[in-house]
Protein backbone atom coordinates (compact mmCIF):
# COMPACT_ATOMS: atom_id res chain seq x y z
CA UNK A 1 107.64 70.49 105.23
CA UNK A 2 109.29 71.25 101.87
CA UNK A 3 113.07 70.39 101.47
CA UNK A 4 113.64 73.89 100.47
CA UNK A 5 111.93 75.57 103.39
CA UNK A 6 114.29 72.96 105.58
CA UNK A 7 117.37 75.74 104.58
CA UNK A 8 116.14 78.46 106.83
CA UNK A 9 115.31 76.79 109.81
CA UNK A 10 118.96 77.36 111.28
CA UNK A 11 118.47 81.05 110.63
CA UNK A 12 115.09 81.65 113.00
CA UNK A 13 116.53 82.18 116.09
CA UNK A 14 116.00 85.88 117.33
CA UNK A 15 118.92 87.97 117.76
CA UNK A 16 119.90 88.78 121.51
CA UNK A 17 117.77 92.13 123.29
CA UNK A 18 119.66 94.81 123.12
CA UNK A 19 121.11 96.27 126.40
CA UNK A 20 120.75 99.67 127.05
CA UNK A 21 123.82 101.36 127.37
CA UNK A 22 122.81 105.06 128.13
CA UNK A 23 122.82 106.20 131.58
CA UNK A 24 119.51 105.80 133.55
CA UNK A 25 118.06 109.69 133.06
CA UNK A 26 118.69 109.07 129.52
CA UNK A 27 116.65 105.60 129.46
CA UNK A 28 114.02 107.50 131.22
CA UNK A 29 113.83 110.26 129.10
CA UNK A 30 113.82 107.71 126.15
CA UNK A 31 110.95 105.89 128.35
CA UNK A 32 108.90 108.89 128.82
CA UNK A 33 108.99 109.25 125.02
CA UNK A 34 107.68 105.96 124.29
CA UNK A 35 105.09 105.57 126.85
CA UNK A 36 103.31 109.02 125.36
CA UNK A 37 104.09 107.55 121.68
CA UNK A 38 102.44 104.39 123.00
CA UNK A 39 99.38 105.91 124.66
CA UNK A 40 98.47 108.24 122.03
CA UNK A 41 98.82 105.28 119.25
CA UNK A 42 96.90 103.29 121.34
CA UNK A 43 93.83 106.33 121.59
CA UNK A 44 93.89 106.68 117.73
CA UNK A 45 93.81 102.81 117.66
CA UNK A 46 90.33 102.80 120.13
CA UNK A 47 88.75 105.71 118.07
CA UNK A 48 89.09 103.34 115.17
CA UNK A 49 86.97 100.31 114.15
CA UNK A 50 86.71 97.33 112.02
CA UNK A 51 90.02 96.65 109.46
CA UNK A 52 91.14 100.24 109.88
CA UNK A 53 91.72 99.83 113.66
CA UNK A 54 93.68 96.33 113.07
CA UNK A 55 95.35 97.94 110.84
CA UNK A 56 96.38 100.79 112.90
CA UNK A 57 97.66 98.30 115.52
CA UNK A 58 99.30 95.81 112.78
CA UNK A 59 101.28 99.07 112.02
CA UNK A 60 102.46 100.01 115.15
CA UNK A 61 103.65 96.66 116.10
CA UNK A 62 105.54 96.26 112.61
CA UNK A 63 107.32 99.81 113.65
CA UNK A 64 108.11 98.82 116.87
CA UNK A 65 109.58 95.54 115.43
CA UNK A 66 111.76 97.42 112.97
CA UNK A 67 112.95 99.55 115.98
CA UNK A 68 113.64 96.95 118.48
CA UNK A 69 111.16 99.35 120.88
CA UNK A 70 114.20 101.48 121.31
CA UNK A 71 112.44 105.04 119.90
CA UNK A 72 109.44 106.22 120.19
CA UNK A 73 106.80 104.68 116.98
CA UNK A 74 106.48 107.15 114.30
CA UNK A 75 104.47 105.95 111.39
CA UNK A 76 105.72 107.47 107.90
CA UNK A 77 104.56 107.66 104.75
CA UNK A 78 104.09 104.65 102.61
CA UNK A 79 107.69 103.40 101.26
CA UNK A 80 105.68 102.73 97.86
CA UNK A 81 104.74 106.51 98.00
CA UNK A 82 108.34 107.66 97.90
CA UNK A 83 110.57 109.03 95.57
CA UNK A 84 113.20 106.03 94.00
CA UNK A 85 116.17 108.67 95.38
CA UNK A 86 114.49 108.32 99.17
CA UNK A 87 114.36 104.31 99.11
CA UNK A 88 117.21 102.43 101.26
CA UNK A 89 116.45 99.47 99.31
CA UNK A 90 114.27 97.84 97.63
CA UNK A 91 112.25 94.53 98.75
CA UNK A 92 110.13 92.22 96.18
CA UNK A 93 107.24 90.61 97.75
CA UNK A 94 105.63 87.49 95.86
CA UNK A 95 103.34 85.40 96.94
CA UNK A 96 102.17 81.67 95.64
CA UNK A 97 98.95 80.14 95.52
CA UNK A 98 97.44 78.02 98.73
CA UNK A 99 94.36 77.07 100.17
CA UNK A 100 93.68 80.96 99.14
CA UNK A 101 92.34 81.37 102.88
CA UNK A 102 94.38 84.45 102.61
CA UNK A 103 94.01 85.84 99.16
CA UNK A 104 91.46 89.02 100.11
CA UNK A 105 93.88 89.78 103.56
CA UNK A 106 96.41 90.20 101.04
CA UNK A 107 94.90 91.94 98.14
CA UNK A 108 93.88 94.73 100.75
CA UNK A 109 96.71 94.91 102.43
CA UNK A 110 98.75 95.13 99.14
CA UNK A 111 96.13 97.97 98.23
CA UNK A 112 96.00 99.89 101.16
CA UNK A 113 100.39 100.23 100.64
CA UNK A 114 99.79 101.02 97.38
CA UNK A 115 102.39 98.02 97.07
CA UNK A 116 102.79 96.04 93.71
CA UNK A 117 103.89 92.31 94.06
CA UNK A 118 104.17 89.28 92.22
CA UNK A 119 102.12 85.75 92.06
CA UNK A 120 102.76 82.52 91.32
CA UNK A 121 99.96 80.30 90.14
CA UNK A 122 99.00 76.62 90.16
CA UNK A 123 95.31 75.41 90.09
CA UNK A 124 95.00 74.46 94.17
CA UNK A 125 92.28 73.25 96.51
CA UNK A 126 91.08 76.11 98.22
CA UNK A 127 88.73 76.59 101.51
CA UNK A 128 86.14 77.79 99.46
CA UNK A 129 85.80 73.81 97.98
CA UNK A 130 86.78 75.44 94.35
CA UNK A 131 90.48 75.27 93.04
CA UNK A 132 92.78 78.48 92.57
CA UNK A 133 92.10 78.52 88.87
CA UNK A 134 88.47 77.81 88.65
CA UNK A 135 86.09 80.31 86.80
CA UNK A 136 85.13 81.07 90.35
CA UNK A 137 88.53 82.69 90.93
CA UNK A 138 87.87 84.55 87.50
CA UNK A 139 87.38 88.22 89.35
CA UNK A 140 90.15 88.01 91.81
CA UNK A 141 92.71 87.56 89.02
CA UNK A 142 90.80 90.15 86.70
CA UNK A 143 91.36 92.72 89.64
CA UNK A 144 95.50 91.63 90.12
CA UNK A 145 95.92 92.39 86.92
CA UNK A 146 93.94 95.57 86.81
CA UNK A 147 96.60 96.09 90.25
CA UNK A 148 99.28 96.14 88.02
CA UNK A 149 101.10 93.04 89.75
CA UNK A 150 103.62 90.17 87.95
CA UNK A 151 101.37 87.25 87.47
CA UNK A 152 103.95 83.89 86.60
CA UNK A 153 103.13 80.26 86.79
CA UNK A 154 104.04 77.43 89.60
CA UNK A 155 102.63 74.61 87.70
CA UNK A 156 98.97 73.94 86.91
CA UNK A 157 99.14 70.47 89.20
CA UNK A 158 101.76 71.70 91.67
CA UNK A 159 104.21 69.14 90.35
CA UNK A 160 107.04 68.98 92.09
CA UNK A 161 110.32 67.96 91.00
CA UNK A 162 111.87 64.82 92.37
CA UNK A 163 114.74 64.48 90.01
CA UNK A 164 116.09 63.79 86.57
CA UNK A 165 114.96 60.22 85.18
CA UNK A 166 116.27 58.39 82.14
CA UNK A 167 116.28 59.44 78.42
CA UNK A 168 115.77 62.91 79.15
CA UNK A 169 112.84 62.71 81.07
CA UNK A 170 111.83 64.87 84.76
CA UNK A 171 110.66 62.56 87.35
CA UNK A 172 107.78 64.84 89.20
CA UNK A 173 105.19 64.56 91.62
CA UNK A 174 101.56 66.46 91.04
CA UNK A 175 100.05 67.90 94.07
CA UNK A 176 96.69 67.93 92.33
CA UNK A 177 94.49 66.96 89.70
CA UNK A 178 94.04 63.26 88.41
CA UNK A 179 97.68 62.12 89.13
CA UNK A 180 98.44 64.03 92.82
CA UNK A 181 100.92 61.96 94.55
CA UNK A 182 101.87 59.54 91.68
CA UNK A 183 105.32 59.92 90.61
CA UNK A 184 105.57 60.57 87.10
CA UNK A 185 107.88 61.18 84.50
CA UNK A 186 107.86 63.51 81.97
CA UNK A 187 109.79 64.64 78.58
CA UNK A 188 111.16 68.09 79.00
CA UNK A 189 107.94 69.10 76.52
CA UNK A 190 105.18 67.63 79.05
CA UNK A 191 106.99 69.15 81.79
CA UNK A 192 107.01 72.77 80.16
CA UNK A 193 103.58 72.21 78.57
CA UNK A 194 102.46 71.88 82.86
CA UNK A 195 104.05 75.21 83.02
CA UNK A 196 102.29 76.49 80.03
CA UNK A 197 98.70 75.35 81.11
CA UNK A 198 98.64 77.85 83.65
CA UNK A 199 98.55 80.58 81.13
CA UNK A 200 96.13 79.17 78.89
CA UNK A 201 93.65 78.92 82.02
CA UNK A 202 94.63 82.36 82.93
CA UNK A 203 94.08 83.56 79.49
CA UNK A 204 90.25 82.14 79.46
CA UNK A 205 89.77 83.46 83.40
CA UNK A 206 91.37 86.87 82.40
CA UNK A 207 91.71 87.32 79.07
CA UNK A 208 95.85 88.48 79.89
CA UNK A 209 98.48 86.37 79.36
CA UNK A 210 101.12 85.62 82.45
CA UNK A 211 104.00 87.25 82.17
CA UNK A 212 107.22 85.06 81.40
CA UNK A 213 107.96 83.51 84.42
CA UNK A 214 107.40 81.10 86.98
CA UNK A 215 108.75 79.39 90.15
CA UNK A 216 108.81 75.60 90.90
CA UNK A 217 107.04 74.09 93.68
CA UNK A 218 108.94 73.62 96.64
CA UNK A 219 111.74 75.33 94.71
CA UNK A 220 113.00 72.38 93.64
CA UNK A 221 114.84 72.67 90.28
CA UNK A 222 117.43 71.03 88.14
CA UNK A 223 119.65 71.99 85.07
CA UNK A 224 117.35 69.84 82.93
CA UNK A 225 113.96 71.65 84.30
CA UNK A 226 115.18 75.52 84.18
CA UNK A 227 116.32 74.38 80.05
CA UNK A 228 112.67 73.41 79.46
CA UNK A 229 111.07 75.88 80.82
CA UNK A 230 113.66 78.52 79.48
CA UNK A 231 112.79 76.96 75.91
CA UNK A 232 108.93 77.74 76.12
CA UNK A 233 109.96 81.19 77.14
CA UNK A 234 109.81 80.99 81.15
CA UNK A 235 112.88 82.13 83.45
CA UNK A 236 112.72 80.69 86.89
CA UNK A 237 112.41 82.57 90.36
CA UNK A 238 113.46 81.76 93.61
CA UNK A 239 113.58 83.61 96.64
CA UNK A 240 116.14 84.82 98.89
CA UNK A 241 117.72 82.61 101.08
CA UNK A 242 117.47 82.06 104.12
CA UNK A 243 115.76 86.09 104.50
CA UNK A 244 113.26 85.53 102.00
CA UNK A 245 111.56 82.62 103.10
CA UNK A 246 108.49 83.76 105.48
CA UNK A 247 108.27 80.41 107.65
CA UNK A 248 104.85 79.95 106.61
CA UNK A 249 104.85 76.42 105.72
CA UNK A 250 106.59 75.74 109.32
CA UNK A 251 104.80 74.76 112.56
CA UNK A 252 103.04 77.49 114.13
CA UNK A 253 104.13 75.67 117.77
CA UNK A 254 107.70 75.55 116.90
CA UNK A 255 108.11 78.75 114.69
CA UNK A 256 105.18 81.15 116.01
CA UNK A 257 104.25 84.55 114.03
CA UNK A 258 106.19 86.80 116.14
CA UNK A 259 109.52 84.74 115.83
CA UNK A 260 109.12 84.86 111.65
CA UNK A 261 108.74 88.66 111.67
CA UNK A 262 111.47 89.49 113.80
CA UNK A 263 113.56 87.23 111.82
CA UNK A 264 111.90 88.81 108.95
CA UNK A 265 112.70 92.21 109.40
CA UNK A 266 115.94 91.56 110.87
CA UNK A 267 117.57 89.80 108.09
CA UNK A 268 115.76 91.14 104.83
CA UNK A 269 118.57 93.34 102.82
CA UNK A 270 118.22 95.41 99.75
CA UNK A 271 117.14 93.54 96.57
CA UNK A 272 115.52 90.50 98.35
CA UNK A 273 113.29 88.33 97.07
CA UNK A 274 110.43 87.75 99.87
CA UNK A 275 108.23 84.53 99.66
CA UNK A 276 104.59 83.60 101.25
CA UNK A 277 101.97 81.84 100.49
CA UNK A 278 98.65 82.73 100.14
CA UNK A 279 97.54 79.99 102.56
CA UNK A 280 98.75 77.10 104.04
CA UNK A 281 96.28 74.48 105.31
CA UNK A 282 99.00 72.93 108.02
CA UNK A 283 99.77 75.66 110.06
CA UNK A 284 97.58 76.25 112.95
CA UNK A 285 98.18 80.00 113.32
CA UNK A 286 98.55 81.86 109.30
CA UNK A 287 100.70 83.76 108.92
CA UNK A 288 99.68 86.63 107.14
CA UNK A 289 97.21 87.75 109.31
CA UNK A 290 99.68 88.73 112.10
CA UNK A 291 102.49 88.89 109.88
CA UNK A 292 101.90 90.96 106.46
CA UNK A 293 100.70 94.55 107.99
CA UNK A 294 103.54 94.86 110.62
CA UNK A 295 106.11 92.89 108.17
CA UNK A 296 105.10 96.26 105.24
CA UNK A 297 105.12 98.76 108.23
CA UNK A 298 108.62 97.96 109.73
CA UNK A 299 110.35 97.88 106.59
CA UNK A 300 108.68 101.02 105.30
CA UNK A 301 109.86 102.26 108.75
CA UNK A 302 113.49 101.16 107.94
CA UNK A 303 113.07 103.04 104.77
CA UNK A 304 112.28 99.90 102.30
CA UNK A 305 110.71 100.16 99.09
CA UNK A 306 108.55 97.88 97.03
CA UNK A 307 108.32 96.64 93.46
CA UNK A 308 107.76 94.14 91.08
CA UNK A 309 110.08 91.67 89.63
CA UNK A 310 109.56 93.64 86.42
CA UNK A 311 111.60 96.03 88.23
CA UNK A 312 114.07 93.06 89.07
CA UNK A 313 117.43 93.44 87.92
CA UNK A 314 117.63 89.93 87.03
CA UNK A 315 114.29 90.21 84.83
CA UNK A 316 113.72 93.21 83.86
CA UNK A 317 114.82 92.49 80.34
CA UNK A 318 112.37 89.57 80.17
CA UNK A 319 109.26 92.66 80.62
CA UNK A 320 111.17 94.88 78.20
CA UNK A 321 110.89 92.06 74.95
């Protein structure tokens, strides 16, 4: 488990059920309601098949989430789709690079929202037996951009930072490639040169630059790190904490899907920063699977937008150079 994903762990538990504190005609008025909401989602649901009708059902239980299966489900209009004036806040999905056994889930499901989001590269091992950043991966990337969606960098090896080291120099450890799991150290040049290899593979794949930012692995930082990378022209991004961290990296057993998406829509607020990845070999059940449809659907339900981190107060003037 990554240090950084260690901070949310205290905030997973689920809030408390809600007691009902209407008198018992009103609860079974209010039961009534949801039983025929329930029956008739669940006939539209059988007269669909394939990805539509899991997608249908993803919906409803991401609205029924978001309502705490007080009201009856109602599924709305996409939050994308609405005016800026209608939002009640805006959320910023990215997502990083993985074993990619995820990558077309979320591509569609991004699609089907008409949702724009942002991704973090490195060059990974993937299920397919290629890495993230092979020419293989060439027409995935090609179509993201097409998308319209932030593309940054998270290190071509996945180095992660273990600390400052002497003379100037970042002590890291690669995930990948020729060194992965040798500590190194590197000048503050190397280190933003590993950042800058990412768009010169993306460049050949794509024939687009990434845009000017990128997030460390792990999220693990220093004052040292953010200056190098700030001087090759790369401002760092976290994510919100503890609300923005999905649980993905965390045991399925101990932190199962529906825990992280009550927590999830429970504690995301306006102009959070939302983090998964887009696959993660060590947990048993992914997440995104039972997690991204309902996770869009409640908080389009609670009247959430979506956007880019080009639409990021904190970056926007980074998009506008």
């Amino acid at each position: 488990m990554h240090a950084a994903a260690a901070l949310t762990l205290l905030a997973l538990a689920v809030s408390p059920a809600v007691q009902a504190a209407d008198p018992v005609k009103s609860v079974n008025a209010d039961a009534r309601d949801l039983n025929a909401a329930a029956r008739a989602a669940n006939d539209q649901a059988r007269n669909l098949n394939g990805p539509a009708r899991r997608a249908a059902e993803a919906r409803a239980a991401g609205a029924a989430a978001a309502q705490g299966a007080a009201r009856p489900v109602v599924l709305k209009t996409s939050a994308a789709k609405r005016p800026e004036a209608a939002c009640k806040g805006t959320i910023y999905l990215t997502f990083d690079t993985g074993s990619q056994s995820q990558a077309e889930l979320i591509a569609d499901t991004l699609n089907r929202h008409k949702i724009k989001a942002s991704f973090f590269l490195a060059n990974e091992k993937t299920v397919r037996g290629d890495y993230s950043l092979d020419p293989s991966w060439s027409a995935y990337w090609k179509a993201r951009v097409a998308e319209g969606h932030v593309i940054g960098s998270h290190t071509f090896d996945h180095i992660v930072l273990s600390g400052d080291g002497a003379n100037g120099e970042l002590k890291v450890k690669p995930g990948f490639g020729p060194h992965a799991g040798a500590m190194q150290s590197l000048t503050a040049k190397q280190y933003c040169e590993e950042i800058q290899r990412v768009d010169q593979r993306f460049v050949e794949l794509t024939g687009k630059h990434l845009d000017p930012v990128w997030r460390a692995p792990a999220g693990r930082t220093s004052p040292r790190a953010l200056a190098a990378a700030q001087a090759c022209g790369y401002k760092h991004v976290g994510w919100s904490t503890p609300a923005g961290f999905s649980g993905d990296e965390l045991s399925s057993a101990a932190y199962p899907n529906a825990v992280l998406l009550q927590k999830s829509l429970r504690d995301l607020r306006d102009g959070d920063i939302f983090l998964a990845h887009m696959g993660i070999w060590s947990r048993k059940d992914a997440w995104a699977p039972a997690n991204l449809e309902p996770l869009i659907s409640g908080l389009e339900q609670k009247g959430f937008c979506f956007a880019t981190l080009r639409d990021h107060p904190d970056y926007t003037s980074l998009f506008t150079r």
